[in-house]
C-alpha atoms as a PDB file:
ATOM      1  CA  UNK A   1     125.136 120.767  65.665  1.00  0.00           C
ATOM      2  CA  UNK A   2     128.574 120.064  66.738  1.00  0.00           C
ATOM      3  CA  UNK A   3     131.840 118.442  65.800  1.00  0.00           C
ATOM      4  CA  UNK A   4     133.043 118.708  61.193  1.00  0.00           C
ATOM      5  CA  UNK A   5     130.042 120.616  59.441  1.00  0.00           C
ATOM      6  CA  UNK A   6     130.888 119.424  56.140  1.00  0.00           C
ATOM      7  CA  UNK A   7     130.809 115.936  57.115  1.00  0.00           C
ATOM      8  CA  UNK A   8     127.540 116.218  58.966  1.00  0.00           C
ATOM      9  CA  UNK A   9     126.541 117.817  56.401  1.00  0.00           C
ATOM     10  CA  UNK A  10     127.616 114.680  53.533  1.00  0.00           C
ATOM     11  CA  UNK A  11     125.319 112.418  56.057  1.00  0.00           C
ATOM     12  CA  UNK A  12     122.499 114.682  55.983  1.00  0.00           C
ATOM     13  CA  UNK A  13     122.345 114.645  52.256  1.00  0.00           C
ATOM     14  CA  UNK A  14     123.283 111.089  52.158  1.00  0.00           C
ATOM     15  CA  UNK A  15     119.905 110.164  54.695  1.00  0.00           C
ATOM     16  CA  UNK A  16     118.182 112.175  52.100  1.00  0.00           C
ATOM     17  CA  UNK A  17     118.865 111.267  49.197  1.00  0.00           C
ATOM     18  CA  UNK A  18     119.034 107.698  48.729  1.00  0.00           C
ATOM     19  CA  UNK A  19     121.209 107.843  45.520  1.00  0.00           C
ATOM     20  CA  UNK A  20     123.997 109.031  47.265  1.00  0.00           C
ATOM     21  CA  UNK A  21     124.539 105.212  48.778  1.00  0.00           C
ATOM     22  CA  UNK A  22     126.952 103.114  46.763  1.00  0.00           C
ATOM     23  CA  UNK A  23     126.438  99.267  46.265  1.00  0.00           C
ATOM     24  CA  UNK A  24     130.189  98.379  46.444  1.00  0.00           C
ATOM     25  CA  UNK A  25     130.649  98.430  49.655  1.00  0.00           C
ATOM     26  CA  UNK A  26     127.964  97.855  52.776  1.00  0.00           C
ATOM     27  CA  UNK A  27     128.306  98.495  56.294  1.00  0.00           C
ATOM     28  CA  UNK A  28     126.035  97.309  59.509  1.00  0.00           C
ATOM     29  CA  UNK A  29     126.308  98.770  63.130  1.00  0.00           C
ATOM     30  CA  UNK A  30     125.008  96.110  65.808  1.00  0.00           C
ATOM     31  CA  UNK A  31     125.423  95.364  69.359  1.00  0.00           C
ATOM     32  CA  UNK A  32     128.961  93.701  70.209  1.00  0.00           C
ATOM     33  CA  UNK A  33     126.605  91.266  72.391  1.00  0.00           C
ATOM     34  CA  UNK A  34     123.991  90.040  70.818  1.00  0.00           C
ATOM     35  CA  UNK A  35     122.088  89.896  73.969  1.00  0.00           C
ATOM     36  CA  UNK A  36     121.992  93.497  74.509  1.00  0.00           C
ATOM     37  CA  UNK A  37     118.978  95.103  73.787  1.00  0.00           C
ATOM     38  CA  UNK A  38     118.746  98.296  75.814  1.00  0.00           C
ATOM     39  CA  UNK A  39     121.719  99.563  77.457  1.00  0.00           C
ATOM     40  CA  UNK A  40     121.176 100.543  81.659  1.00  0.00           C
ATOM     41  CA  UNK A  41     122.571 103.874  82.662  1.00  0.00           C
ATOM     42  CA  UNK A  42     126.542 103.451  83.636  1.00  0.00           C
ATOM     43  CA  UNK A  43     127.164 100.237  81.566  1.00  0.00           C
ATOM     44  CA  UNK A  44     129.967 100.152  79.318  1.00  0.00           C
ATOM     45  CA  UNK A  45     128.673  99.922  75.545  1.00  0.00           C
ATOM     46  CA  UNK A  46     130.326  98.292  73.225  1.00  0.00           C
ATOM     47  CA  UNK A  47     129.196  99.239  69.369  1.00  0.00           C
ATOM     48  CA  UNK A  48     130.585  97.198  66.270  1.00  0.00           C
ATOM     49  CA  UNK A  49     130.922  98.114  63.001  1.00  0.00           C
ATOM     50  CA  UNK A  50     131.065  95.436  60.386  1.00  0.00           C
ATOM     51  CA  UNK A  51     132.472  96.940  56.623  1.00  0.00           C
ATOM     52  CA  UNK A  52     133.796  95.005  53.452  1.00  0.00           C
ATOM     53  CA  UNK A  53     136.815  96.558  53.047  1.00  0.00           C
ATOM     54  CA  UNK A  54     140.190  95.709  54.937  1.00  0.00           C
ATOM     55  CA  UNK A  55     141.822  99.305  54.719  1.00  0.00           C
ATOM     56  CA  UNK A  56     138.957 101.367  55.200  1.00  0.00           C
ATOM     57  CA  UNK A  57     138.348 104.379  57.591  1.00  0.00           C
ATOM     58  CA  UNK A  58     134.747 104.909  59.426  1.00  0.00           C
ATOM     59  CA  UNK A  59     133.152 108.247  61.328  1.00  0.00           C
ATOM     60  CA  UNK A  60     130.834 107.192  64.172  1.00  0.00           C
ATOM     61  CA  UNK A  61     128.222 109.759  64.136  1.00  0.00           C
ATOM     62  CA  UNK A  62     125.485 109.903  66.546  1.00  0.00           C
ATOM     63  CA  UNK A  63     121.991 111.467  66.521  1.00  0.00           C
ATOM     64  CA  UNK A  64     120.487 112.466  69.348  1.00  0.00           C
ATOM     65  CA  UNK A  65     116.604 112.490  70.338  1.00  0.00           C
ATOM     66  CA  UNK A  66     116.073 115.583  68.953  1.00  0.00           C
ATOM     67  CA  UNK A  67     116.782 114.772  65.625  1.00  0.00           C
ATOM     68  CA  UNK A  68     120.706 116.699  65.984  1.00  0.00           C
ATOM     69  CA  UNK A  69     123.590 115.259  64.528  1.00  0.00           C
ATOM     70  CA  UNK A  70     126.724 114.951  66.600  1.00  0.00           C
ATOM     71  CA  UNK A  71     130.541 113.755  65.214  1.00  0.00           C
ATOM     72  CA  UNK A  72     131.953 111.015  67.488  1.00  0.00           C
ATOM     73  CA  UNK A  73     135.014 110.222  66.131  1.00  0.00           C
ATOM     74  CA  UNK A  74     136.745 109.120  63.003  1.00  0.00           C
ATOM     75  CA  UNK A  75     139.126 106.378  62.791  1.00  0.00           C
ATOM     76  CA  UNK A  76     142.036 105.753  59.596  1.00  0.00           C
ATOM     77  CA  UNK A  77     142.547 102.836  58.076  1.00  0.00           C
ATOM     78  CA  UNK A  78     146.063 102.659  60.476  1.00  0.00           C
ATOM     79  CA  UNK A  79     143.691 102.860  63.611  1.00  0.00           C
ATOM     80  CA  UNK A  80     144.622 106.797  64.531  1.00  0.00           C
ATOM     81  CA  UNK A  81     141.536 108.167  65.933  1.00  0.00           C
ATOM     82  CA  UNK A  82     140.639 111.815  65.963  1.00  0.00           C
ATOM     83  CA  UNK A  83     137.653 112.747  68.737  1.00  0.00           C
ATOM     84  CA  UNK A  84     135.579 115.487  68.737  1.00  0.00           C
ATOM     85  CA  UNK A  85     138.288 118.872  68.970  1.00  0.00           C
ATOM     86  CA  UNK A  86     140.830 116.577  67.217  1.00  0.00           C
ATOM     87  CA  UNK A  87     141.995 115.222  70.090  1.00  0.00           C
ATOM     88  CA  UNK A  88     143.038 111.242  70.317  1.00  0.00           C
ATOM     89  CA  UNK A  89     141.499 110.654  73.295  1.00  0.00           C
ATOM     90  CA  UNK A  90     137.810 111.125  74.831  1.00  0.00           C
ATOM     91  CA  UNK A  91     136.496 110.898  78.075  1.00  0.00           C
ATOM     92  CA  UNK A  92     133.156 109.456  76.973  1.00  0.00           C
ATOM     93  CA  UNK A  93     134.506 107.297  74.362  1.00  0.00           C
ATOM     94  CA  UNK A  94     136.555 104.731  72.851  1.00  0.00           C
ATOM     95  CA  UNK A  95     137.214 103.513  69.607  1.00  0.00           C
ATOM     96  CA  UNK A  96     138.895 100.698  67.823  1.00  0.00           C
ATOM     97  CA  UNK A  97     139.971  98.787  64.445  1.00  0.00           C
ATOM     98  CA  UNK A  98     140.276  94.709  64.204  1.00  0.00           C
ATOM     99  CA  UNK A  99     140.509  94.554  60.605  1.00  0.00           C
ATOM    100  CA  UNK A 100     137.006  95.173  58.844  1.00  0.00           C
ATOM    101  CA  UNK A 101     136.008  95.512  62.291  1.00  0.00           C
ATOM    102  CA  UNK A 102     135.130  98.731  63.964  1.00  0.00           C
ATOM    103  CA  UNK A 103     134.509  99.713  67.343  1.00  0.00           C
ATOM    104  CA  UNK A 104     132.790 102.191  69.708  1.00  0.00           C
ATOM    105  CA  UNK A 105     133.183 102.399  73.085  1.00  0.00           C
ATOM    106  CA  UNK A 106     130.667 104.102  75.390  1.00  0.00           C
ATOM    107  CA  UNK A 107     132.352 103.986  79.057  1.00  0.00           C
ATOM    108  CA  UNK A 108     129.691 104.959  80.464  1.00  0.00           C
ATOM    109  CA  UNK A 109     125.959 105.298  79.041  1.00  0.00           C
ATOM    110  CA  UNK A 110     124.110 107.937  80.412  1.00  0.00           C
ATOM    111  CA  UNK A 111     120.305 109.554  79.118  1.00  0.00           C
ATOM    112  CA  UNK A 112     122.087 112.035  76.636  1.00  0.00           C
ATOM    113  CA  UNK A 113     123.802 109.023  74.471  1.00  0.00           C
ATOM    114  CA  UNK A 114     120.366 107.570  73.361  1.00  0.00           C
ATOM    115  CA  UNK A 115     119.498 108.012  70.232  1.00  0.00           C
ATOM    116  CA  UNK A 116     120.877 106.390  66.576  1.00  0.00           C
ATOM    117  CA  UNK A 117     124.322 105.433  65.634  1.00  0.00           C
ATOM    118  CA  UNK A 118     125.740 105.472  62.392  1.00  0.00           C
ATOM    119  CA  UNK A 119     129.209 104.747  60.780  1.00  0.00           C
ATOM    120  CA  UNK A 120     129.806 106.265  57.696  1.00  0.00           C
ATOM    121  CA  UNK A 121     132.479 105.513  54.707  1.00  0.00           C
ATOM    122  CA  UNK A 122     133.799 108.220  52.284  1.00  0.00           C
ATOM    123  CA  UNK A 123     135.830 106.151  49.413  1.00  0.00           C
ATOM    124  CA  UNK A 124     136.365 108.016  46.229  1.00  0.00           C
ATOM    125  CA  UNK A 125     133.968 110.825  47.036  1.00  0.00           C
ATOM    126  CA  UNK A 126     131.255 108.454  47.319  1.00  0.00           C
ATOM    127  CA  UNK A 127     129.712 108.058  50.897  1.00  0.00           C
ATOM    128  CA  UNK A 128     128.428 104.670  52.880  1.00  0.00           C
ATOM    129  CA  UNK A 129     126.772 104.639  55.937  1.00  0.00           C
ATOM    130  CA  UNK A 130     125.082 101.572  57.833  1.00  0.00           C
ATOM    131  CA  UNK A 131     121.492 101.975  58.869  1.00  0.00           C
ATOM    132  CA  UNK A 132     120.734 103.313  62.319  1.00  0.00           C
ATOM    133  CA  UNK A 133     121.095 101.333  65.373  1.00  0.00           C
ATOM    134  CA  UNK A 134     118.403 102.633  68.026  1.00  0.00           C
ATOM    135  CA  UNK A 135     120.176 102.734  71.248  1.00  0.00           C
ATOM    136  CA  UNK A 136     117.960 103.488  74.171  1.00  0.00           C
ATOM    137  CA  UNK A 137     117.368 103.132  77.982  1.00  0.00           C
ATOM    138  CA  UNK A 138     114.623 100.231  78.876  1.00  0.00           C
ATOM    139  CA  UNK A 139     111.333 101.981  79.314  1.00  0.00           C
ATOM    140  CA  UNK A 140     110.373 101.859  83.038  1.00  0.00           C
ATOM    141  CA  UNK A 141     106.856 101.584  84.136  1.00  0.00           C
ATOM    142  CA  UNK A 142     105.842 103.031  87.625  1.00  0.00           C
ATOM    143  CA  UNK A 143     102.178 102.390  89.488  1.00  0.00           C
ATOM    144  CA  UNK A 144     101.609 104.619  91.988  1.00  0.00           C
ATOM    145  CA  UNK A 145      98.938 103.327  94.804  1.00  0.00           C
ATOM    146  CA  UNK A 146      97.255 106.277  96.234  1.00  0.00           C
ATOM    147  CA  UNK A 147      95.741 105.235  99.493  1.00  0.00           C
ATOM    148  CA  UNK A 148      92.499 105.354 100.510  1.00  0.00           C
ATOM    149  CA  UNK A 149      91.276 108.482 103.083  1.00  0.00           C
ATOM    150  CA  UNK A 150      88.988 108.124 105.151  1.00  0.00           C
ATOM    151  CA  UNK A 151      86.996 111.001 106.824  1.00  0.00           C
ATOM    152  CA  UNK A 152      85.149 110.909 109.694  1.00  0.00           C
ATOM    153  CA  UNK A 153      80.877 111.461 110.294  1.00  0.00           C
ATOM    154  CA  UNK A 154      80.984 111.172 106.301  1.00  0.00           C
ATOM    155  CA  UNK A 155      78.547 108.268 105.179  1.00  0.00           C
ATOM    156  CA  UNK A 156      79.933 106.479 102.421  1.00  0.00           C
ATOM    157  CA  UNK A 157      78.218 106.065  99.246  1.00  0.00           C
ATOM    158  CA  UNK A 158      77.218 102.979  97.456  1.00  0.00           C
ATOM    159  CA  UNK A 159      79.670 103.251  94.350  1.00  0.00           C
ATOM    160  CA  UNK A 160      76.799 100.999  92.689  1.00  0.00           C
ATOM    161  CA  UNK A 161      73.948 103.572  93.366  1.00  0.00           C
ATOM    162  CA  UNK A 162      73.506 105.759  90.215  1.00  0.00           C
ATOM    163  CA  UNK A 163      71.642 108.803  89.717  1.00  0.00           C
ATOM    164  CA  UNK A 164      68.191 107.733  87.546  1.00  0.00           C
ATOM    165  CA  UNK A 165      68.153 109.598  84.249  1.00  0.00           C
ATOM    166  CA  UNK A 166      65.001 111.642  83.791  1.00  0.00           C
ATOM    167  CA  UNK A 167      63.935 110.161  80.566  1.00  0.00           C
ATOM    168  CA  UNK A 168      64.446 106.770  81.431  1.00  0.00           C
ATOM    169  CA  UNK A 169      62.568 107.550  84.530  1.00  0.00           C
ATOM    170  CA  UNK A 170      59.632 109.690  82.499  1.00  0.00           C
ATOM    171  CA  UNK A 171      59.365 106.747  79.607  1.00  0.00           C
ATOM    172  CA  UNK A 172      58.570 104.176  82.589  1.00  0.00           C
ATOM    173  CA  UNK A 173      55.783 106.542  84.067  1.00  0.00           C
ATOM    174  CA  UNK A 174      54.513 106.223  80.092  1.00  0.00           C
ATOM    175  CA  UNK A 175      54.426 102.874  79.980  1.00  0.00           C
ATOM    176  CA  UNK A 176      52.843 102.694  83.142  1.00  0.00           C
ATOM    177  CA  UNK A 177      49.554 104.919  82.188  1.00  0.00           C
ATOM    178  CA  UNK A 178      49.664 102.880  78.542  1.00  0.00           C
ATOM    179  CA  UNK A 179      48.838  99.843  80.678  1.00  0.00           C
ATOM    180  CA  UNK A 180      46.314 101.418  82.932  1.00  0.00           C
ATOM    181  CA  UNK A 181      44.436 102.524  79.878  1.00  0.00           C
ATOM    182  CA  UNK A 182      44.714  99.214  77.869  1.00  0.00           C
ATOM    183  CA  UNK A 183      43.989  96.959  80.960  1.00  0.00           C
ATOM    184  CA  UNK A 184      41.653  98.494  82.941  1.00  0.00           C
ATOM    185  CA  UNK A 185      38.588  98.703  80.281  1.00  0.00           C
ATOM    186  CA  UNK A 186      39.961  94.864  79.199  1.00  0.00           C
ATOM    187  CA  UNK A 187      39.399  93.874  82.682  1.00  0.00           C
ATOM    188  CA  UNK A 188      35.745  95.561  82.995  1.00  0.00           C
ATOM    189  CA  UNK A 189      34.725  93.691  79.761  1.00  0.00           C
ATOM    190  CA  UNK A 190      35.829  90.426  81.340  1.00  0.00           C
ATOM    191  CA  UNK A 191      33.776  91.038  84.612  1.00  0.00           C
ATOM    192  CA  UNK A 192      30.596  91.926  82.535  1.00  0.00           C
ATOM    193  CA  UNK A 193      30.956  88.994  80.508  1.00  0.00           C
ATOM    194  CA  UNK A 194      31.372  86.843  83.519  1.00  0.00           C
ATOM    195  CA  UNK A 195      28.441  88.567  85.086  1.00  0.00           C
ATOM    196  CA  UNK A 196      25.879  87.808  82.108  1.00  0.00           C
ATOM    197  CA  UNK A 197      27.262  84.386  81.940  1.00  0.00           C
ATOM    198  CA  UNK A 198      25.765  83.686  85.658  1.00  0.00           C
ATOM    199  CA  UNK A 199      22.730  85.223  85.243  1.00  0.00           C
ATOM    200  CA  UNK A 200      22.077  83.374  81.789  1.00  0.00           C
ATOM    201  CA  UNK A 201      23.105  80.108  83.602  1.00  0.00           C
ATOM    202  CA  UNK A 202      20.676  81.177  86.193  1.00  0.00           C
ATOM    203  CA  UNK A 203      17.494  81.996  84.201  1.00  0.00           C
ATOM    204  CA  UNK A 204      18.367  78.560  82.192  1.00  0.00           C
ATOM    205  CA  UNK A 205      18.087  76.544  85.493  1.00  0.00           C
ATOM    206  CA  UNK A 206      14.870  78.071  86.527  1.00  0.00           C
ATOM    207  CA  UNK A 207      13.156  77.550  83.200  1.00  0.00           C
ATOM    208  CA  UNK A 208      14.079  74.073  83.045  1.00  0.00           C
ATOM    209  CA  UNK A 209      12.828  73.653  86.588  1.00  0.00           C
ATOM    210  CA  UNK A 210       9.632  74.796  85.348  1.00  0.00           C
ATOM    211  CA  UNK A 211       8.951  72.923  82.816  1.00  0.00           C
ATOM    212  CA  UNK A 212       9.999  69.888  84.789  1.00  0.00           C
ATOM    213  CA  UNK A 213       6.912  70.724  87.268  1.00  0.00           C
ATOM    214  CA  UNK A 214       4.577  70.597  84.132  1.00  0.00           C
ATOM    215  CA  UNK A 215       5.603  67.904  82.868  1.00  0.00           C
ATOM    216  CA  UNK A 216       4.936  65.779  85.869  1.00  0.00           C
ATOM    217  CA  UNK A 217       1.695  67.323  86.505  1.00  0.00           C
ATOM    218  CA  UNK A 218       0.357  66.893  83.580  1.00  0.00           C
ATOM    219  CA  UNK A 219       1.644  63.286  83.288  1.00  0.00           C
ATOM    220  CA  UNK A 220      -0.225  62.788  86.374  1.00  0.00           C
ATOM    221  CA  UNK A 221      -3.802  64.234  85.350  1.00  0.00           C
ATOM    222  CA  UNK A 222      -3.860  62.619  82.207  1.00  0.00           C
ATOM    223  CA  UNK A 223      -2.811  58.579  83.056  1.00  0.00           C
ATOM    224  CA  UNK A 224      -5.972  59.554  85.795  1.00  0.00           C
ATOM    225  CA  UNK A 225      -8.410  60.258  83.410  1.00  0.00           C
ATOM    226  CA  UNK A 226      -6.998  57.762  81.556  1.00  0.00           C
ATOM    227  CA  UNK A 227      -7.943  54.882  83.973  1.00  0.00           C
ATOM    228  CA  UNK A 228     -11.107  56.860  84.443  1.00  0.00           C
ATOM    229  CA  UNK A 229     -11.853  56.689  80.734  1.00  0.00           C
ATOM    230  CA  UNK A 230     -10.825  53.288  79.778  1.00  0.00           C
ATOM    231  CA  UNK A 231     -12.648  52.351  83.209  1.00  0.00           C
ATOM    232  CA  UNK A 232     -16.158  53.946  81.701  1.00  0.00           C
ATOM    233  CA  UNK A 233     -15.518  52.605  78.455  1.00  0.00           C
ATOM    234  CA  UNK A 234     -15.419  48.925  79.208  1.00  0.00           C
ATOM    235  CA  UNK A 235     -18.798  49.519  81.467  1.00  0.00           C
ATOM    236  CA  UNK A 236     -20.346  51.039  78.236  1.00  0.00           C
ATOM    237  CA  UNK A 237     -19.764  48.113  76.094  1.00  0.00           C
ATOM    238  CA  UNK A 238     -20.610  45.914  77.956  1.00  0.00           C
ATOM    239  CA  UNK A 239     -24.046  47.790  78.691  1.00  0.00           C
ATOM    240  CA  UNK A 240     -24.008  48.321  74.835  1.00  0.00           C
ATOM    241  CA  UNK A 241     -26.018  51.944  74.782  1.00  0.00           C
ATOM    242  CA  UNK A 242     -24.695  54.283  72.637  1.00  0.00           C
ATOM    243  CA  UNK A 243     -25.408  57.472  74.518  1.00  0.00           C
ATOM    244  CA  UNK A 244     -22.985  56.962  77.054  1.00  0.00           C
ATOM    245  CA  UNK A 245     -20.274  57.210  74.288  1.00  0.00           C
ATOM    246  CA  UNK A 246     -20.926  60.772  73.743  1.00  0.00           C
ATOM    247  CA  UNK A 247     -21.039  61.571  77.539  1.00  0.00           C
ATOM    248  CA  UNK A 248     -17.662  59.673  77.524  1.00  0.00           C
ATOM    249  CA  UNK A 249     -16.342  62.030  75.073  1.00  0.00           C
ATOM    250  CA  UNK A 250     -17.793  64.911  77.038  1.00  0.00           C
ATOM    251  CA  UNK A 251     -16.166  63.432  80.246  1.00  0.00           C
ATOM    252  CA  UNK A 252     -13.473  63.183  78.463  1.00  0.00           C
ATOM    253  CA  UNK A 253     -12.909  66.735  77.294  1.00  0.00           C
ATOM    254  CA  UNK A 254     -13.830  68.257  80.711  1.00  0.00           C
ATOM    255  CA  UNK A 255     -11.199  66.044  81.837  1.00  0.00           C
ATOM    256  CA  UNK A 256      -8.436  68.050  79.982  1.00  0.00           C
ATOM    257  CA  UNK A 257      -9.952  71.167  80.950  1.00  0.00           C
ATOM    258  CA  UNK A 258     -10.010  70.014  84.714  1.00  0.00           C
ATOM    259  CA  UNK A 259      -5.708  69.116  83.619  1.00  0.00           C
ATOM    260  CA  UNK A 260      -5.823  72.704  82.221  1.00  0.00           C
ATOM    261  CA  UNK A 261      -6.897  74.061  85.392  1.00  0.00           C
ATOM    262  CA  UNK A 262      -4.914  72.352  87.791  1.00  0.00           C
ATOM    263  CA  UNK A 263      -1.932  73.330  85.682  1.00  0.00           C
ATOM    264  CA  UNK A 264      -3.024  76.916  86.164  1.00  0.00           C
ATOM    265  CA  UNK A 265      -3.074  76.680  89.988  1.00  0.00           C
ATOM    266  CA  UNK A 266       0.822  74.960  90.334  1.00  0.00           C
ATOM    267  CA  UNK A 267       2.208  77.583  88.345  1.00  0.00           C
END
């Protein structure tokens, strides 16, 4: 820490102990543009200090990155300014008074004058000090484009082709034998079922056919005997005997069993 202990000392306790601040007076360190907002290396930097009272005197104190505390200058109420090894002059800075007005000066603004900025009051034992003013050097981003090598008798690799995971890989060969054993017997029943459904249909078909034949036949032999029958009949009443209606009955009956018989032989 450099430049009056004691007084670095007063802002350190004054930062710390918010009790110290008196409510008389108030002070405020801004840009003298309004428009500056970070300072480029090797500007000139122009800080203001804006107090309440006409015939005051200020310290500029400035705190580095680190957190270290570093005396600027201090300036009187008649505008005498005493720099860091109480000397008048600075080569890094300048410093002012327009009234309430204070000023800093930074000729030239280099990396090591970032930091906070504070300008502190001592009236009556009692210290003010403005609130910090961050002062710092525009943050530069840099891309760096790295450019492609390419080797020779090297075959390139599909950036999309992935190496499979084994257990991704083993639940698919799961899966797989889960669907033999569920589809294969489901597609057996099926075929039976189809099977017995053709030969059903087939024996059906047949046994119609069958009785179909018989039908006929039958239908055949009995309008026959029939005509035979109602033939004989009429040639018994009108001969009137009634013998020949028994033999008509027994003509009759060996008729069926002549049907009978000729059913026998189709089949």
């Amino acid at each position: 820490m450099t430049g009056s202990p004691v007084l670095l000392l007063l802002l350190t306790l004054g930062l710390c102990c918010p009790r110290i601040h008196g409510h008389r007076y108030q002070m405020t360190a801004t840009f003298r543009n309004s428009r500056t907002t970070h300072p480029q290396v090797g500007q000139r930097l122009e800080l203001e200090c804006q107090t309440t009272k006409d015939d005051s005197s200020i310290f500029w104190i400035h705190q580095d990155k680190g957190g270290t505390l570093h005396f600027i200058v201090f300036t009187s109420s008649l505008s005498q300014n005493n720099f860091k090894g109480n000397t008048p002059t600075s080569t890094r800075f300048e410093a002012k008074k327009y009234g309430k007005s204070h000023r800093l000066v930074v000729k030239s603004f280099s990396p090591q004058d970032e930091g906070n900025y504070f300008c502190l009051m001592n009236i009556n034992r009692v210290l003010y000090f403005s609130p910090p003013l961050p002062v710092l050097l525009p943050v530069v981003t840099t891309t760096t484009t790295v450019a492609p090598t390419t080797q020779h008798n090297i075959t390139e690799k599909d950036p999309c082709l992935k190496t499979p995971d084994p257990e991704t890989s083993k639940e698919k060969d799961l899966n797989f034998l889960c669907d033999i054993f569920i589809w294969v017997p489901l597609a057996g029943t099926c075929l039976l079922l189809l099977i017995a459904l053709a030969v059903t249909i087939a024996l059906c078909q047949q046994t119609r056919r069958r009785r179909c034949r018989c039908k006929r036949l039958v239908t055949n032999v009995d309008s026959s005997l029939l005509n035979m029958t109602a033939s004989h009949l009429q040639a018994v009443k009108q001969a009137g005997a009634k013998s020949d209606l028994k033999i008509l009955h027994l003509y009759s009956v060996d008729g069926r069993g002549l049907c009978n018989k000729l059913r026998a032989k189709k089949e």
